[in-house]
PDB file of N, CA and C in Angstrom:
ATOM      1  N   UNK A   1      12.244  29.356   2.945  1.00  0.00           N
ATOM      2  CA  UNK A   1      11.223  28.505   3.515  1.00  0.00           C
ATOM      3  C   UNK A   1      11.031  27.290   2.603  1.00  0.00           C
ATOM      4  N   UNK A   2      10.874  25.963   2.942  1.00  0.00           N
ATOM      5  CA  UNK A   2      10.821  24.592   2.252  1.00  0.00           C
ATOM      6  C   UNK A   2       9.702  24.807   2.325  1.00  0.00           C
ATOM      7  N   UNK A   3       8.668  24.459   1.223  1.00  0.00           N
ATOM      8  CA  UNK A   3       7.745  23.744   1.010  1.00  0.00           C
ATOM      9  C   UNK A   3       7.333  22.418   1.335  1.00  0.00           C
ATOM     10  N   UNK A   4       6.006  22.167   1.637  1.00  0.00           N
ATOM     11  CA  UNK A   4       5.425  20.625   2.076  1.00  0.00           C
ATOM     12  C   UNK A   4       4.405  20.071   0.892  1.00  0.00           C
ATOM     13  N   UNK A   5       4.799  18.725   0.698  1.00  0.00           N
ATOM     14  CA  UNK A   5       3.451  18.214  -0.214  1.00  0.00           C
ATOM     15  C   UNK A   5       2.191  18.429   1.184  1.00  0.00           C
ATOM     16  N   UNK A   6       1.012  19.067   0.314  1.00  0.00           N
ATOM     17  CA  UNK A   6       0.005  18.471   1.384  1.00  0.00           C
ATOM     18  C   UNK A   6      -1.109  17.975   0.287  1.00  0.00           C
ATOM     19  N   UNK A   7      -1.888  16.869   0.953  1.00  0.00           N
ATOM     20  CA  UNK A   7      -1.455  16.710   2.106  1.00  0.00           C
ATOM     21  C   UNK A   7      -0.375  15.572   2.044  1.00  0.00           C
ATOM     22  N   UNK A   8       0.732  15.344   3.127  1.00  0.00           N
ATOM     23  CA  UNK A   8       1.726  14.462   3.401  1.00  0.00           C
ATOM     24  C   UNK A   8       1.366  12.870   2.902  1.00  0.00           C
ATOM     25  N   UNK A   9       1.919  12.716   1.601  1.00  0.00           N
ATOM     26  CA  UNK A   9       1.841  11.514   1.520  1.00  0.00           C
ATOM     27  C   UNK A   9       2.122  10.247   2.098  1.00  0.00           C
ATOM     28  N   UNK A  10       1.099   9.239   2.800  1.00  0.00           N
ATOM     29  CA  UNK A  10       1.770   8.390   3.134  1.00  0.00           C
ATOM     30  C   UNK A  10       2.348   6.732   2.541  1.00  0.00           C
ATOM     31  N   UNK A  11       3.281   6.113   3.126  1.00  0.00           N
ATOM     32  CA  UNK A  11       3.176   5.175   2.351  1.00  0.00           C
ATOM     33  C   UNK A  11       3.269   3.991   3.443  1.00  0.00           C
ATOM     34  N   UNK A  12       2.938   2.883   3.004  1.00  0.00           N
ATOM     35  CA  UNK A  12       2.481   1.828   3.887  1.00  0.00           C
ATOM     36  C   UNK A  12       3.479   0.393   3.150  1.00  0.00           C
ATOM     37  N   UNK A  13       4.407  -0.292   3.724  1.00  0.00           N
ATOM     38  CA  UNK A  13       4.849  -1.148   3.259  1.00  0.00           C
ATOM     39  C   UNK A  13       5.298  -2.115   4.070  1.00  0.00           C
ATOM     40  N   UNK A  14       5.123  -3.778   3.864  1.00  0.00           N
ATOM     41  CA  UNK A  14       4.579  -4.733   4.423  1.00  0.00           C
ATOM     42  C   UNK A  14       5.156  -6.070   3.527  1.00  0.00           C
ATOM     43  N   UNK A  15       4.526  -7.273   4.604  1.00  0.00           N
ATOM     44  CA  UNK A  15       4.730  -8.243   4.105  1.00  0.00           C
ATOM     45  C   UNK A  15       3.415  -9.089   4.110  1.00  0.00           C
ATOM     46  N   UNK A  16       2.320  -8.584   4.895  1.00  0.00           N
ATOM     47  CA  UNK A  16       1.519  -8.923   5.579  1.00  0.00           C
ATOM     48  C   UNK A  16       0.440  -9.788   4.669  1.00  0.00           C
ATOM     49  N   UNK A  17      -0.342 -10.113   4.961  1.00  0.00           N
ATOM     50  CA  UNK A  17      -1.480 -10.947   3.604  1.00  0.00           C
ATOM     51  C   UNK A  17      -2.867 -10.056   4.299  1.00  0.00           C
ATOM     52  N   UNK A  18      -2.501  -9.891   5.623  1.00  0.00           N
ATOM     53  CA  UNK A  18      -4.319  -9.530   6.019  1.00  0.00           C
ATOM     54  C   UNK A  18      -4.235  -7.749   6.626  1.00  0.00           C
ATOM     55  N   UNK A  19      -3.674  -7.402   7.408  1.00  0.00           N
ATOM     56  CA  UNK A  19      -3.619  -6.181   7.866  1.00  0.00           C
ATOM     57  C   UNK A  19      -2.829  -5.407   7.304  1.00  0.00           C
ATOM     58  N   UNK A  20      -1.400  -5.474   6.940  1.00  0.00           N
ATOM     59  CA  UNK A  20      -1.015  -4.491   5.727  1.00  0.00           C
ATOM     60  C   UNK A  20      -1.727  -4.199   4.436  1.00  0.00           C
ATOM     61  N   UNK A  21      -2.670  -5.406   3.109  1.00  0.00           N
ATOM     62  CA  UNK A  21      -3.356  -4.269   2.315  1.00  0.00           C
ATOM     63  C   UNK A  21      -4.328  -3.879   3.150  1.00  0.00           C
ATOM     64  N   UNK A  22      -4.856  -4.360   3.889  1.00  0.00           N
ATOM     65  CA  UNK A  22      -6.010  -3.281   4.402  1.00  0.00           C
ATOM     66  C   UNK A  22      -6.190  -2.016   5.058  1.00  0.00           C
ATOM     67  N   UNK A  23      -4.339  -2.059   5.628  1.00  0.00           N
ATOM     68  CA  UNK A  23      -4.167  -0.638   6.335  1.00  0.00           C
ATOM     69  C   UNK A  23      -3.235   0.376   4.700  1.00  0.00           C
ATOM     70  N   UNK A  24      -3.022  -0.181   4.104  1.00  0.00           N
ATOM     71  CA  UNK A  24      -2.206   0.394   2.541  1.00  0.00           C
ATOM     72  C   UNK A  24      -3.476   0.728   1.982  1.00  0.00           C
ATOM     73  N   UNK A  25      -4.551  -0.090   2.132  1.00  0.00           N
ATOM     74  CA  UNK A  25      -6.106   0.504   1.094  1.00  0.00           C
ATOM     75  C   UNK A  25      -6.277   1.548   1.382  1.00  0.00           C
ATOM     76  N   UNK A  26      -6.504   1.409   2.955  1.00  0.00           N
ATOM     77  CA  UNK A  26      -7.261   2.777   3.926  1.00  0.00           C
ATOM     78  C   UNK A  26      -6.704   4.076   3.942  1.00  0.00           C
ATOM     79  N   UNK A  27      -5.364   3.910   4.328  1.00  0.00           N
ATOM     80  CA  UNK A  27      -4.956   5.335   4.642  1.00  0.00           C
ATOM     81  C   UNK A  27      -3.775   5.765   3.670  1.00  0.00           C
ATOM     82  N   UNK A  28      -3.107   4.530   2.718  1.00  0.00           N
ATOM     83  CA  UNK A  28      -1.756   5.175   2.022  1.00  0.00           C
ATOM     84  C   UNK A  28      -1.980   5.656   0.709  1.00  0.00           C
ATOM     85  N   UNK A  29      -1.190   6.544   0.660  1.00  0.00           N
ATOM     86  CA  UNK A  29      -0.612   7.177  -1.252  1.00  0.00           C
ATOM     87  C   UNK A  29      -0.357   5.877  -1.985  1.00  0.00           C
ATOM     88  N   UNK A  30       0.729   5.082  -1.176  1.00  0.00           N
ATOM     89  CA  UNK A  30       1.604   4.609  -2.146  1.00  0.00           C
ATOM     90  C   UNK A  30       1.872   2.858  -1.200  1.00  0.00           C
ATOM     91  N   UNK A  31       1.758   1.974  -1.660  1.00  0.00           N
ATOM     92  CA  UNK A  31       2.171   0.545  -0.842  1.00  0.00           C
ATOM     93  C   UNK A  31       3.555   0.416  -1.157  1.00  0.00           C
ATOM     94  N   UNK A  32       4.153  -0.258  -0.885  1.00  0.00           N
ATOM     95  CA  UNK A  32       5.826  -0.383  -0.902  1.00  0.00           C
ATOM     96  C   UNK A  32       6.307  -1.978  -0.323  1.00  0.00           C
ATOM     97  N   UNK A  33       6.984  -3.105  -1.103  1.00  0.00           N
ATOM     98  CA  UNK A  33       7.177  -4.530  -0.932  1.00  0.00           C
ATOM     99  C   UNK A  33       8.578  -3.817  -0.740  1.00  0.00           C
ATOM    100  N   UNK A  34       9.607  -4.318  -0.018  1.00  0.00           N
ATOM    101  CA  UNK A  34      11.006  -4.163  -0.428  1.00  0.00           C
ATOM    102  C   UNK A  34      11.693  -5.563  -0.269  1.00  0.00           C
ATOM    103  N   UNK A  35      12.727  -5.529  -0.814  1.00  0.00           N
ATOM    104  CA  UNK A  35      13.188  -7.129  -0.890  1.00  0.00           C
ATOM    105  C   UNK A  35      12.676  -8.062  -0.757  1.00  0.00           C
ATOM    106  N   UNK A  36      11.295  -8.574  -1.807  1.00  0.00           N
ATOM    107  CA  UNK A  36      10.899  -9.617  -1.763  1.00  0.00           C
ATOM    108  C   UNK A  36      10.937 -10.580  -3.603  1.00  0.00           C
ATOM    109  N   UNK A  37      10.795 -11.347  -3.592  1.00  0.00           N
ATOM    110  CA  UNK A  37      11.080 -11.855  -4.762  1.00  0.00           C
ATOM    111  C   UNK A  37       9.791 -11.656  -6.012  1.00  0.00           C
ATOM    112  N   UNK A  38      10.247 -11.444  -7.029  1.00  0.00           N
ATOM    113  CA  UNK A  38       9.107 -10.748  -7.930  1.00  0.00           C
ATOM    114  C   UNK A  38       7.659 -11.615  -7.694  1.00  0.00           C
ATOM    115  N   UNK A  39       7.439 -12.917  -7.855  1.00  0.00           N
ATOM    116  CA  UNK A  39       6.416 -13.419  -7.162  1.00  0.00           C
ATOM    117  C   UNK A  39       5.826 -12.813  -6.376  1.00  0.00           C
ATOM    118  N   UNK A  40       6.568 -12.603  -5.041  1.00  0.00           N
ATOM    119  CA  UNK A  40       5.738 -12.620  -4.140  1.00  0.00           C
ATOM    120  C   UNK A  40       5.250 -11.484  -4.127  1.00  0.00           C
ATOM    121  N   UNK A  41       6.114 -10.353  -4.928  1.00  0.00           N
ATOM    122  CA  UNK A  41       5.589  -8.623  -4.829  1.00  0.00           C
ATOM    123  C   UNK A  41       4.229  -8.636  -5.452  1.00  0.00           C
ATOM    124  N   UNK A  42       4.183  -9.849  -6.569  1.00  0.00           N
ATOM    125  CA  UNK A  42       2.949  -9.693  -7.297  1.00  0.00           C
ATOM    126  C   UNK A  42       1.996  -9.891  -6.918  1.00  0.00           C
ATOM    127  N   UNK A  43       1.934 -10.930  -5.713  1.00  0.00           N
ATOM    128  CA  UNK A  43       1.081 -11.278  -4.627  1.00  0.00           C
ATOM    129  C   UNK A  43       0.387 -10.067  -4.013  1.00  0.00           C
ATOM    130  N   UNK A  44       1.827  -9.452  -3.144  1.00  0.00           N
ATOM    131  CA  UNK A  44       1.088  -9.066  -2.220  1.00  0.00           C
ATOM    132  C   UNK A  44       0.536  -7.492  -2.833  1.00  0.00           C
ATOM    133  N   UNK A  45       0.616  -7.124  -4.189  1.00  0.00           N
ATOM    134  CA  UNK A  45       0.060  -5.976  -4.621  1.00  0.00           C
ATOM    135  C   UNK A  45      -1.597  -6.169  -5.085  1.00  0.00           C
ATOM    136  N   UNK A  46      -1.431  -7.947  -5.171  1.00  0.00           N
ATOM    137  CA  UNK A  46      -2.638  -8.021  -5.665  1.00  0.00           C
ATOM    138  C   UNK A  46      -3.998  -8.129  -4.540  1.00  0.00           C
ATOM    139  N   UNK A  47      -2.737  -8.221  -3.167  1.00  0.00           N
ATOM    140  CA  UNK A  47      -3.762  -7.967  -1.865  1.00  0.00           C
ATOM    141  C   UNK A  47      -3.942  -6.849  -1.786  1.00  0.00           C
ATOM    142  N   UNK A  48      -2.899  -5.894  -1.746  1.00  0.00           N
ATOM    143  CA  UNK A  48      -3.447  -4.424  -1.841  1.00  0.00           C
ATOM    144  C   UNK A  48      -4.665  -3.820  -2.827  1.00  0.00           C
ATOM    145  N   UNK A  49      -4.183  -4.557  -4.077  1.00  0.00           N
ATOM    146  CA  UNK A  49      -5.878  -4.009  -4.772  1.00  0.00           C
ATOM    147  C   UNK A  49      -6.657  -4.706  -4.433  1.00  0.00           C
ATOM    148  N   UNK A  50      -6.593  -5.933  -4.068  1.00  0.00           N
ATOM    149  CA  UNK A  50      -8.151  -6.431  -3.463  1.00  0.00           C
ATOM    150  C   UNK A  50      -8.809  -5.752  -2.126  1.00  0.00           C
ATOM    151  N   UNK A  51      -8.023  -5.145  -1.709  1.00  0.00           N
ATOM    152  CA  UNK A  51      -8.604  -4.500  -0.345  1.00  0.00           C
ATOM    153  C   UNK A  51      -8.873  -3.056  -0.635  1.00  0.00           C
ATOM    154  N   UNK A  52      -7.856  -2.795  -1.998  1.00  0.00           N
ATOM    155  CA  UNK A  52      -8.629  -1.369  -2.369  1.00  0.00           C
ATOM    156  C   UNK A  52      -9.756  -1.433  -2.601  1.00  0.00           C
ATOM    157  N   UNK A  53      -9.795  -2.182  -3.761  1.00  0.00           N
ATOM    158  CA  UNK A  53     -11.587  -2.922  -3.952  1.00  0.00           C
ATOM    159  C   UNK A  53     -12.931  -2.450  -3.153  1.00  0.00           C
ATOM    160  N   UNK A  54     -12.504  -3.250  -2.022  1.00  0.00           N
ATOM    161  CA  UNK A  54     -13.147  -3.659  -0.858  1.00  0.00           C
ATOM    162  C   UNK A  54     -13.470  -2.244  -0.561  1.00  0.00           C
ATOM    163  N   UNK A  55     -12.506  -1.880  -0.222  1.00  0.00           N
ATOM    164  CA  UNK A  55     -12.444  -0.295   0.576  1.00  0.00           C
ATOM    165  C   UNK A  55     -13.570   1.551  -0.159  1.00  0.00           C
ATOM    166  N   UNK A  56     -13.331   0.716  -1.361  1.00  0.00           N
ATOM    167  CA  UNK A  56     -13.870   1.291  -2.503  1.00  0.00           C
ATOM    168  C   UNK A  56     -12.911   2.329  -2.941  1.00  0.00           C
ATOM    169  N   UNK A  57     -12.191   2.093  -2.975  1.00  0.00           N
ATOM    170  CA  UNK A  57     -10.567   2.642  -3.504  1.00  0.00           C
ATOM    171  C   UNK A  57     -10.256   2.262  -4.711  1.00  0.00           C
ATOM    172  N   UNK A  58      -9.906   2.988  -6.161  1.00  0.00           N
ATOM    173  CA  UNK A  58      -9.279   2.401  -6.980  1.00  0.00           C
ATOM    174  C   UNK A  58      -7.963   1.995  -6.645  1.00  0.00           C
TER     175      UNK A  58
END
Protein backbone atom coordinates (compact mmCIF):
# COMPACT_ATOMS: atom_id res chain seq x y z
CA UNK A 1 0.00 0.00 0.00
CA UNK A 2 1.56 3.69 -1.01
CA UNK A 3 1.23 6.14 1.36
CA UNK A 4 -0.28 9.84 0.89
CA UNK A 5 1.10 13.19 2.25
CA UNK A 6 -2.02 14.53 3.97
CA UNK A 7 -3.05 16.69 3.75
CA UNK A 8 -2.17 16.81 -0.26
CA UNK A 9 0.00 19.49 -0.84
CA UNK A 10 -0.85 21.99 -3.17
CA UNK A 11 1.08 24.10 -5.34
CA UNK A 12 0.02 27.11 -7.31
CA UNK A 13 2.26 28.51 -10.12
CA UNK A 14 1.76 31.55 -12.30
CA UNK A 15 2.73 34.49 -13.99
CA UNK A 16 -0.01 36.53 -12.84
CA UNK A 17 0.53 40.03 -10.73
CA UNK A 18 -3.18 39.98 -9.28
CA UNK A 19 -4.99 36.54 -9.05
CA UNK A 20 -2.17 34.04 -8.94
CA UNK A 21 -0.48 35.47 -5.44
CA UNK A 22 -3.75 35.73 -4.16
CA UNK A 23 -4.94 32.30 -5.13
CA UNK A 24 -0.92 30.89 -4.04
CA UNK A 25 -1.66 32.97 -0.52
CA UNK A 26 -5.04 31.28 -0.04
CA UNK A 27 -4.95 27.84 -0.75
CA UNK A 28 -1.10 26.66 -1.72
CA UNK A 29 1.90 24.78 0.15
CA UNK A 30 4.21 25.94 -2.21
CA UNK A 31 4.10 28.94 -5.30
CA UNK A 32 6.14 27.87 -8.28
CA UNK A 33 7.57 30.71 -11.27
CA UNK A 34 8.99 28.38 -14.03
CA UNK A 35 10.99 29.84 -16.79
CA UNK A 36 11.02 33.24 -15.97
CA UNK A 37 14.05 35.42 -15.67
CA UNK A 38 15.57 35.88 -12.11
CA UNK A 39 14.04 39.43 -11.94
CA UNK A 40 11.00 38.72 -12.63
CA UNK A 41 10.80 35.49 -10.19
CA UNK A 42 11.77 38.05 -7.60
CA UNK A 43 8.85 40.03 -8.45
CA UNK A 44 6.42 37.84 -8.60
CA UNK A 45 7.41 36.04 -5.11
CA UNK A 46 7.31 39.29 -3.70
CA UNK A 47 3.51 39.34 -4.84
CA UNK A 48 3.03 36.17 -3.31
CA UNK A 49 4.23 37.42 0.10
CA UNK A 50 2.41 40.48 -0.18
CA UNK A 51 -0.80 38.68 -0.51
CA UNK A 52 0.35 36.29 2.10
CA UNK A 53 0.49 39.32 4.21
CA UNK A 54 -2.78 40.36 3.35
CA UNK A 55 -4.24 36.96 3.79
CA UNK A 56 -2.62 36.72 7.16
CA UNK A 57 -0.36 34.01 6.03
CA UNK A 58 3.28 33.98 6.79
Amino acid sequence: MRSQQQPLPIIVGGHGRKRTPRLAATYATEFNSAFSPLAQTVDEFGWVREAALQTGRE
